[in-house]
C-alpha atoms as a PDB file:
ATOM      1  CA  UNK A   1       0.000   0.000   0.000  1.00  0.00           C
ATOM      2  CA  UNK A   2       2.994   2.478  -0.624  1.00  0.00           C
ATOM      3  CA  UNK A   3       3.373   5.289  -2.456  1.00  0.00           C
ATOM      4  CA  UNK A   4       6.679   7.954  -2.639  1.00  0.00           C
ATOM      5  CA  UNK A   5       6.716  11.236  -4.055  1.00  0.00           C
ATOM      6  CA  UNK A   6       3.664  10.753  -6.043  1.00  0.00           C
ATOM      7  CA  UNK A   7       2.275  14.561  -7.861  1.00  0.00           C
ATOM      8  CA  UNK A   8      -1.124  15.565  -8.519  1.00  0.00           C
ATOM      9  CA  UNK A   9      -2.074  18.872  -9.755  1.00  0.00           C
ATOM     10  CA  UNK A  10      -4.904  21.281  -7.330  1.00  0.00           C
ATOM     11  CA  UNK A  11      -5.309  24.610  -6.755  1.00  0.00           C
ATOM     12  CA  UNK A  12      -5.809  27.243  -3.960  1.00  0.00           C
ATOM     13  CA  UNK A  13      -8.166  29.781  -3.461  1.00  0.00           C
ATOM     14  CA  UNK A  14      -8.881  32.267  -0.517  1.00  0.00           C
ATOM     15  CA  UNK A  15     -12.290  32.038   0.854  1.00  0.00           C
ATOM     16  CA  UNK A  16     -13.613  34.096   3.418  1.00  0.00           C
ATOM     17  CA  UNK A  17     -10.915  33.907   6.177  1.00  0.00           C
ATOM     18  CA  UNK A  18      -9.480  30.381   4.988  1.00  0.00           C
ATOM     19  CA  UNK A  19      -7.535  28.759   1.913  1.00  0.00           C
ATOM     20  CA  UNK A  20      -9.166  25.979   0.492  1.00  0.00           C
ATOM     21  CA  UNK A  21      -7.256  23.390  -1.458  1.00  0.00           C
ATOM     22  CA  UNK A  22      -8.825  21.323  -4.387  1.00  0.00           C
ATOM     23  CA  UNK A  23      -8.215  18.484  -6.262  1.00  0.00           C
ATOM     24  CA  UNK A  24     -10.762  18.477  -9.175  1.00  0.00           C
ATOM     25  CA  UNK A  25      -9.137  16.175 -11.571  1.00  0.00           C
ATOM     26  CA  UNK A  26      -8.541  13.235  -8.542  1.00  0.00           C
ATOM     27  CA  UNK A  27     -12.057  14.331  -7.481  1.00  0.00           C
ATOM     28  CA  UNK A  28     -14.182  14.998 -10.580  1.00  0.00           C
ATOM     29  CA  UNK A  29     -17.620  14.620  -8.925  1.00  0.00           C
ATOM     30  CA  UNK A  30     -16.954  17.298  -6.155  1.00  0.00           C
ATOM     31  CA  UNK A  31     -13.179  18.538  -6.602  1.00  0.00           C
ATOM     32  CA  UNK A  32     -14.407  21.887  -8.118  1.00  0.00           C
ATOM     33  CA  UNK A  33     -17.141  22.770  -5.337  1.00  0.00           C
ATOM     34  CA  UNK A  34     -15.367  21.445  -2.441  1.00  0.00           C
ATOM     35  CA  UNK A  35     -12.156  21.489  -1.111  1.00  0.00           C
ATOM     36  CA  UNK A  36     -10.091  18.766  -0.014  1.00  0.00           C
ATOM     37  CA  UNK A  37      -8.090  20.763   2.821  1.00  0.00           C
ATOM     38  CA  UNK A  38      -8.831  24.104   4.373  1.00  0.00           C
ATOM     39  CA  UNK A  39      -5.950  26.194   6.320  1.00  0.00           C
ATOM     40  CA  UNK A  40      -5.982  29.447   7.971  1.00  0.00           C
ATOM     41  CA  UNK A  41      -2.712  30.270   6.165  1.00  0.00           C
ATOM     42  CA  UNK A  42      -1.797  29.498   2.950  1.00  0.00           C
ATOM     43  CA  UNK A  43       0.895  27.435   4.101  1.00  0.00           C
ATOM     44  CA  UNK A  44      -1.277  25.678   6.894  1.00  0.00           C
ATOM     45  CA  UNK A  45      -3.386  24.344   3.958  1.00  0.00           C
ATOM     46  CA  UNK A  46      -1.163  23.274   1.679  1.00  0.00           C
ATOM     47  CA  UNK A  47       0.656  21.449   4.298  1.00  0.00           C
ATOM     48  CA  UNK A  48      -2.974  19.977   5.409  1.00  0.00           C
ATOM     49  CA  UNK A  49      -3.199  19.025   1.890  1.00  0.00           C
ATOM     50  CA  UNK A  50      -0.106  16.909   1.507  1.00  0.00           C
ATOM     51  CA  UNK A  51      -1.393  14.428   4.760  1.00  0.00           C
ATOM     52  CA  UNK A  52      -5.051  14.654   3.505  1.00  0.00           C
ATOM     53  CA  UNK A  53      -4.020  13.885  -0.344  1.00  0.00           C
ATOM     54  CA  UNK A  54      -1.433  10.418   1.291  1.00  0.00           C
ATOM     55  CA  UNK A  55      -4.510   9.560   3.339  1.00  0.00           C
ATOM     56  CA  UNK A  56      -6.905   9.548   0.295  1.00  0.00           C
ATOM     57  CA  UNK A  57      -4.419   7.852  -1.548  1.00  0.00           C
ATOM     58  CA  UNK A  58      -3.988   5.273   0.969  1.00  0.00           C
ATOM     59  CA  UNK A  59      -7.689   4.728   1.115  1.00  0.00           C
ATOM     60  CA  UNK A  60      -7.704   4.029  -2.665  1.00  0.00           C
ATOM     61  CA  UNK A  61      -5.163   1.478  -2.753  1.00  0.00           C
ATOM     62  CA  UNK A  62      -6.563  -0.354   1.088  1.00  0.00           C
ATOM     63  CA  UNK A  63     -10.115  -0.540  -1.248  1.00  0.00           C
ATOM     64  CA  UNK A  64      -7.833  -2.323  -3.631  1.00  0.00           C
ATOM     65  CA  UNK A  65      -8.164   0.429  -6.339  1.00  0.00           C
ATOM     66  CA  UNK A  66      -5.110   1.839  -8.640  1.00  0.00           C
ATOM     67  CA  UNK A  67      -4.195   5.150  -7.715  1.00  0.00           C
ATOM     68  CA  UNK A  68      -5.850   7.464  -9.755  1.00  0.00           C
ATOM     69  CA  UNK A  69      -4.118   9.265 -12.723  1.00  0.00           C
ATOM     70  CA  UNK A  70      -2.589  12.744 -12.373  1.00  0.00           C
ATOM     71  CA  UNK A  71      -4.132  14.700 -14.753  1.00  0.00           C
ATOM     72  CA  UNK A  72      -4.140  18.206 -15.449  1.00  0.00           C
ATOM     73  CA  UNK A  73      -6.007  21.087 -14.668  1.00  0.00           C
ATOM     74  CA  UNK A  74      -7.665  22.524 -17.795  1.00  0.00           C
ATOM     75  CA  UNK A  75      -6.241  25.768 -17.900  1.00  0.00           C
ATOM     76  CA  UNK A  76      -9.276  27.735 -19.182  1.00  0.00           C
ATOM     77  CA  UNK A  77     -10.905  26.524 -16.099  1.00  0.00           C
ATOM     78  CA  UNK A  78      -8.566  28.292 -13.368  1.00  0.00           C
ATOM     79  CA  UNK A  79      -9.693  31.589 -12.865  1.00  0.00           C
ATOM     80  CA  UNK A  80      -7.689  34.789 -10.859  1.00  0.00           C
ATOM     81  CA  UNK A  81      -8.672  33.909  -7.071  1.00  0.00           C
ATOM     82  CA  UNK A  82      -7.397  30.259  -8.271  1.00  0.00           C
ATOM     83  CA  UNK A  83      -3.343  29.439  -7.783  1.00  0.00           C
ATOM     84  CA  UNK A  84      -1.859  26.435  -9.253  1.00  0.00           C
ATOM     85  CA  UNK A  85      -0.196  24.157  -7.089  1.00  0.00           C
ATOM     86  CA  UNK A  86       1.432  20.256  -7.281  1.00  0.00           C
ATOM     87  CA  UNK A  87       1.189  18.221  -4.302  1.00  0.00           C
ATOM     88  CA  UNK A  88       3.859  15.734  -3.392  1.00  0.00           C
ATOM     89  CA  UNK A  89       2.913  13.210  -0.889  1.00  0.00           C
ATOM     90  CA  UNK A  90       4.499  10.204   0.532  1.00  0.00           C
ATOM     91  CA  UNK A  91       3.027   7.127   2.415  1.00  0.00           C
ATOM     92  CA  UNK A  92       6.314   7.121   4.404  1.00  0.00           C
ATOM     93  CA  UNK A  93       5.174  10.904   5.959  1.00  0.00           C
ATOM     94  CA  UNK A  94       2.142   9.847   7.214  1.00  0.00           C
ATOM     95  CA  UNK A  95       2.147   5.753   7.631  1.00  0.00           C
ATOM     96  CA  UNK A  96       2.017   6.182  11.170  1.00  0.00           C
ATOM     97  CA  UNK A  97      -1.426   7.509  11.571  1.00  0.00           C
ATOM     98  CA  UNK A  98      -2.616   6.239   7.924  1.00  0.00           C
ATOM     99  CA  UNK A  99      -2.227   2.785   9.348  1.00  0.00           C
ATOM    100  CA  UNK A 100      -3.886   3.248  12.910  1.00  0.00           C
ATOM    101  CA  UNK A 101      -7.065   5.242  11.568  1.00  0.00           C
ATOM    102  CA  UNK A 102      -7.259   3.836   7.759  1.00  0.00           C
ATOM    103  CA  UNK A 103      -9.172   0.630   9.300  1.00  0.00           C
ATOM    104  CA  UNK A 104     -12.078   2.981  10.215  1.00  0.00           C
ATOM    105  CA  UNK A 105     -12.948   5.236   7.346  1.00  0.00           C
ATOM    106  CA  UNK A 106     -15.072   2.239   5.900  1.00  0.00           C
ATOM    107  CA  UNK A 107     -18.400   1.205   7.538  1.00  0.00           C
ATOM    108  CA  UNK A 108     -18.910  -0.339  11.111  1.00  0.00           C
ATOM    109  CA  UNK A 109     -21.488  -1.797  12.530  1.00  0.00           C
ATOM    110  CA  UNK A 110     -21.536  -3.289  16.216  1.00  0.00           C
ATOM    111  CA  UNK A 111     -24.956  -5.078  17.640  1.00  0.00           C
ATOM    112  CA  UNK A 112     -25.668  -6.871  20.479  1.00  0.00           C
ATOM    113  CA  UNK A 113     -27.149 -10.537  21.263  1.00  0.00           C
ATOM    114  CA  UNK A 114     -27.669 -12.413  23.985  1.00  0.00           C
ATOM    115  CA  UNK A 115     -24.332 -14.387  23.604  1.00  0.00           C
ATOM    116  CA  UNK A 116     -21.789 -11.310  23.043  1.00  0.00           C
ATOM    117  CA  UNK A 117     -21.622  -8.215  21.043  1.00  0.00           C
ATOM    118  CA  UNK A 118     -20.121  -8.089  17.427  1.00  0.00           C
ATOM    119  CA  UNK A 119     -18.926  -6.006  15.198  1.00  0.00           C
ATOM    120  CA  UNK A 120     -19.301  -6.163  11.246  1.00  0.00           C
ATOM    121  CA  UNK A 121     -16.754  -4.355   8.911  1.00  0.00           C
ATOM    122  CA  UNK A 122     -16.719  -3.791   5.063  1.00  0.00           C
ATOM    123  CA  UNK A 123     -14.585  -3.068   2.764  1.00  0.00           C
ATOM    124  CA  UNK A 124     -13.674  -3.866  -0.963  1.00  0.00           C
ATOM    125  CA  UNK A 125     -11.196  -6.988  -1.739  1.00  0.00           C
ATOM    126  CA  UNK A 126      -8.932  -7.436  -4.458  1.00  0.00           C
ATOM    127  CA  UNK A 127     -11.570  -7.497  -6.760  1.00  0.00           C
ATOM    128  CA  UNK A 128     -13.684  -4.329  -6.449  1.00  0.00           C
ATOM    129  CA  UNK A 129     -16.328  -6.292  -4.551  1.00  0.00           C
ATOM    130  CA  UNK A 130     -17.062  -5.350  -0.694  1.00  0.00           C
ATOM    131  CA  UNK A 131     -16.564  -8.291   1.980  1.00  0.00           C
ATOM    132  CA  UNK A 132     -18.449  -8.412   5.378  1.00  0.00           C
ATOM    133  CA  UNK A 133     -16.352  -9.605   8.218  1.00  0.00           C
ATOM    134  CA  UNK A 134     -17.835 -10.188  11.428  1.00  0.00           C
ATOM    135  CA  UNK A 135     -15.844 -10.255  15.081  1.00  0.00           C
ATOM    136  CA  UNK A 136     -16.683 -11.524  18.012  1.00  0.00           C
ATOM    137  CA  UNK A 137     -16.230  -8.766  20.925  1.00  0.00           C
ATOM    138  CA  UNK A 138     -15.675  -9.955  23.928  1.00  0.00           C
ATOM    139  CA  UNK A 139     -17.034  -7.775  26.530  1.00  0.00           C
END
């Protein structure tokens, strides 16, 4: 699951009292509207966006996904409030907390019976498809 020095293109805008950082060509559905990291500083957020963009990543390739490609930013589509940037990320900045919170970003479900509690977890397998697994808790 690790990735060095991988690039993908965003920009930055000032909104309000914030920067927000966007990724619309890793997020086409929403990467225009809404951004991915949000810093009171410009360099706050694009340092926010460098551990956000390795956690995404990492949650693309745990799901068992390729990483997505790094395409550009259409040029005609950045306007003047807009900046340019390239985000480099590493796995090896972040593995740390990637690996002790990554677990949890997917679904969980804990329920009770008579004989113990359990907890169900999904997530996708090595072939796009989502597997249940179910743990005993002991209590």
């Amino acid at each position: 699951m690790k990735f060095e020095n991988v690039v993908y293109p965003a920009f930055i805008k000032r909104e309000n009292e914030e920067y927000g950082v966007y990724f619309p060509t890793l997020l086409p559905e929403f990467g225009w509207e809404y951004s991915l990291s949000v810093g009171c500083t410009k360099e706050e957020a694009l340092v926010k966006a460098k551990k956000d963009l390795a956690y995404l990543l990492a949650g693309v390739l745990y799901d068992n996904e390729d990483l997505p490609s790094d395409a550009p930013i259409p040029a005609d589509f950045v306007t003047e409030e807009m900046e340019l940037v390239f985000i480099t990320t590493s796995y090896s900045d972040h593995a740390d907390e990637i690996e002790e919170h990554l677990p949890w970003r997917h679904w969980h479900i804990y329920f009770n019976r008579d004989d113990g509690d359990f907890q169900a977890v999904a997530y996708k397998n090595k072939h796009g498809l989502w597997d249940v697994k179910v743990d005993y808790l002991h209590t």
